[in-house]
N, C-alpha and C. Protein backbone atom coordinates (compact mmCIF):
# COMPACT_ATOMS: atom_id res chain seq x y z
N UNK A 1 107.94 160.14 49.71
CA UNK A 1 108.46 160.71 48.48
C UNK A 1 107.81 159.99 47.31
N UNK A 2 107.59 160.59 46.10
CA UNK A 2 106.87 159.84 45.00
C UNK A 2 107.79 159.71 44.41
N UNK A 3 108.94 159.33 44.40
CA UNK A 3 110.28 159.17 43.20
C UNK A 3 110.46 157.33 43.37
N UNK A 4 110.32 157.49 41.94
CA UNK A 4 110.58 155.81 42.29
C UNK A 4 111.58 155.46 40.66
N UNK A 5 113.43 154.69 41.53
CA UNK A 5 114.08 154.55 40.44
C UNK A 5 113.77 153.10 40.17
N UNK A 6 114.15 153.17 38.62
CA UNK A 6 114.04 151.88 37.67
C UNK A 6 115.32 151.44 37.91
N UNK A 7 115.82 150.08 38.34
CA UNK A 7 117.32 149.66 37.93
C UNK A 7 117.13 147.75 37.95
N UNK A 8 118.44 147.50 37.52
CA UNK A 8 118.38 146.25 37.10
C UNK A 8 119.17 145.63 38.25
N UNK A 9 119.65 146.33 38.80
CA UNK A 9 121.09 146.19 40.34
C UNK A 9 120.54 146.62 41.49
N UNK A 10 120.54 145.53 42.19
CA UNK A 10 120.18 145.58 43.63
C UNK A 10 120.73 146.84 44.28
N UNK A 11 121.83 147.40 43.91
CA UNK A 11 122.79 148.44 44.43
C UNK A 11 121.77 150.45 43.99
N UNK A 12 121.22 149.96 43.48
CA UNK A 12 120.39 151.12 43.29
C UNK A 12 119.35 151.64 44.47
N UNK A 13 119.51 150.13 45.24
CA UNK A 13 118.57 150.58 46.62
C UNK A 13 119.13 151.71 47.22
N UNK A 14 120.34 152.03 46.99
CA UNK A 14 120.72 152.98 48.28
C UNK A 14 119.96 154.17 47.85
N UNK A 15 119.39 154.17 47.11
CA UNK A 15 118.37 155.64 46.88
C UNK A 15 117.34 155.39 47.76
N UNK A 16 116.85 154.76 48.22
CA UNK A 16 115.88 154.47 49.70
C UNK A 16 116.34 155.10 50.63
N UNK A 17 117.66 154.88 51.10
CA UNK A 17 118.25 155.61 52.06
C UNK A 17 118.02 157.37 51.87
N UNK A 18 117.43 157.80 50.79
CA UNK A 18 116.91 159.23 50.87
C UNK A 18 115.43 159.38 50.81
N UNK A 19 115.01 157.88 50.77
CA UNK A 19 113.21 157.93 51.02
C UNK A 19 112.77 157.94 49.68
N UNK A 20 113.14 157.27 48.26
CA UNK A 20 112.75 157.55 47.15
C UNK A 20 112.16 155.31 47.32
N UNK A 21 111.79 155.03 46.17
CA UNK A 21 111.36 153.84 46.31
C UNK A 21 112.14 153.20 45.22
N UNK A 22 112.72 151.96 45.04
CA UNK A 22 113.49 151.87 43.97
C UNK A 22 113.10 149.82 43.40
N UNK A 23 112.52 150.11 42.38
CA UNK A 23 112.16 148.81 41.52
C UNK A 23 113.33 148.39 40.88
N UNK A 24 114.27 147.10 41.15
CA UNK A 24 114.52 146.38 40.42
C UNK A 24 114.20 145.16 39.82
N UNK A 25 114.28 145.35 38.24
CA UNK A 25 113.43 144.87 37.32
C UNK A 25 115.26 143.88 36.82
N UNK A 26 114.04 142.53 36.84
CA UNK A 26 115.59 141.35 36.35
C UNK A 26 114.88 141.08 34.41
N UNK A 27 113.71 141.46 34.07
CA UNK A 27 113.43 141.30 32.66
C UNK A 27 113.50 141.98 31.85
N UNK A 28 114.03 142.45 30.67
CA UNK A 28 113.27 143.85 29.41
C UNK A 28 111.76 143.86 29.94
N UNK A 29 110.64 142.68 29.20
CA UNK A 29 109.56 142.63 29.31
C UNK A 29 108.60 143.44 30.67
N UNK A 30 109.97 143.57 31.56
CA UNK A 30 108.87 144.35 32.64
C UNK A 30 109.17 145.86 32.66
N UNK A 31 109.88 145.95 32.04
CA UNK A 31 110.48 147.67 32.24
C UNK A 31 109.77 148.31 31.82
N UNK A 32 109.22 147.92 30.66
CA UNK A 32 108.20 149.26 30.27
C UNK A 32 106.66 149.00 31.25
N UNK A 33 106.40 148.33 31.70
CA UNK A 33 105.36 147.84 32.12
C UNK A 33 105.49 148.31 34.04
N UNK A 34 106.87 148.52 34.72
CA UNK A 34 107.06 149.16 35.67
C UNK A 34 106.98 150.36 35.54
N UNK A 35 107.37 150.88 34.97
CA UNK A 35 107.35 152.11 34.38
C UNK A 35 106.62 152.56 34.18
N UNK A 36 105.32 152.30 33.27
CA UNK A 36 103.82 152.93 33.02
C UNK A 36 103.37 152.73 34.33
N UNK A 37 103.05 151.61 34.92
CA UNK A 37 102.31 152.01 36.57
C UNK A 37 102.81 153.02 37.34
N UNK A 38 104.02 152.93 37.94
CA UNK A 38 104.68 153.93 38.25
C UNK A 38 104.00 155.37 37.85
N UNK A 39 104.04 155.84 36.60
CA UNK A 39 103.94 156.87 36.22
C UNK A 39 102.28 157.07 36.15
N UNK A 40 101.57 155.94 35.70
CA UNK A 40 99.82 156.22 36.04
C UNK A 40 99.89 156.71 37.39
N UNK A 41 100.37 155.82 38.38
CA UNK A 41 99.71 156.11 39.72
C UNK A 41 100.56 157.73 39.73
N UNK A 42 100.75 158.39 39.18
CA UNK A 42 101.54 159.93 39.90
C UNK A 42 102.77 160.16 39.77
N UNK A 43 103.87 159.09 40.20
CA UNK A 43 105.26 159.29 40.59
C UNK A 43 105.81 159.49 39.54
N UNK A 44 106.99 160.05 40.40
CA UNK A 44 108.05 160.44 39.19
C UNK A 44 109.09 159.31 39.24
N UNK A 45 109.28 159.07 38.09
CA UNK A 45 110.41 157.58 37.46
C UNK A 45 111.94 158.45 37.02
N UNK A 46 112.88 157.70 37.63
CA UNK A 46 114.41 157.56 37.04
C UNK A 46 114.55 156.53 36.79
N UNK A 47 115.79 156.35 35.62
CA UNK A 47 116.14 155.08 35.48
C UNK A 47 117.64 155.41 35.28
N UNK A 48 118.28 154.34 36.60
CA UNK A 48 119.19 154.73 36.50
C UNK A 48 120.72 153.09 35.98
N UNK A 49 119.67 153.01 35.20
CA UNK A 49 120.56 151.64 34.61
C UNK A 49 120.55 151.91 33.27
N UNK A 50 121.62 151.62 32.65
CA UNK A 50 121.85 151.71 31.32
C UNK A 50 121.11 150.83 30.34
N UNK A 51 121.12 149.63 30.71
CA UNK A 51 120.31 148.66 30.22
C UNK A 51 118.55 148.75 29.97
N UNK A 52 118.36 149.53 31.44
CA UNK A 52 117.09 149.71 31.58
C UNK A 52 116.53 151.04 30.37
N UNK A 53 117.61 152.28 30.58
CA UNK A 53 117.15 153.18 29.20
C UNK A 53 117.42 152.99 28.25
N UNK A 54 118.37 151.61 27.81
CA UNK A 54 118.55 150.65 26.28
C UNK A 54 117.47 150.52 25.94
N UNK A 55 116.38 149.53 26.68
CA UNK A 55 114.60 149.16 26.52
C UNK A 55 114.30 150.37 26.43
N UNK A 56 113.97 151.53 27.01
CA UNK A 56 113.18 152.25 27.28
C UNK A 56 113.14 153.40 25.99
N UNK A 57 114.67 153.56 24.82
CA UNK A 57 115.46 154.13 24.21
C UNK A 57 114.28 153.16 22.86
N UNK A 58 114.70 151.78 22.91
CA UNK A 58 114.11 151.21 22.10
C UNK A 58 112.44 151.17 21.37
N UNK A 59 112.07 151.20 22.68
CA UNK A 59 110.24 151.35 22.46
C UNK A 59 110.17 153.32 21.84
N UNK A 60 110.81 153.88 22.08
CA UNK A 60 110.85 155.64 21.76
C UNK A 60 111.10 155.19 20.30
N UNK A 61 112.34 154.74 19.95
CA UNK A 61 112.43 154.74 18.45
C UNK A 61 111.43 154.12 17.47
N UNK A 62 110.71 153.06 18.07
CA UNK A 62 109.75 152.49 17.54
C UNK A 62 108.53 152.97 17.44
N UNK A 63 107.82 153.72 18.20
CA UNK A 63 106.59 154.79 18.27
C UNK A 63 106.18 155.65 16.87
């Protein structure tokens, strides 16, 4: 599967259990930076942490 979720909680793994790949990220500094690889190499990105689309919310307003 090319789905790969963004979360900050180990507990987001259970999306593996449907064959998706799931990055948890313990910094801001890496989220956007997981995220762009992710999305160069092809896959499709969720993020399913609040915190994580706080950063991700942040860099959008700033653009």
């Amino acid at each position: 599967m090319d789905l790969i979720v963004v979360s900050r909680s180990e507990v987001a793994r259970v999306f593996e259990l449907v064959g998706a790949s799931c990055i948890v990220v313990s910094r801001d500094e890496d989220v956007l930076e997981v995220i762009k690889g992710a999305v160069r190499s092809g896959h499709k990105v969720v993020v399913v942490d609040e915190d994580v689309a706080k950063v991700v919310g942040k860099v959008e307003r700033s653009c």
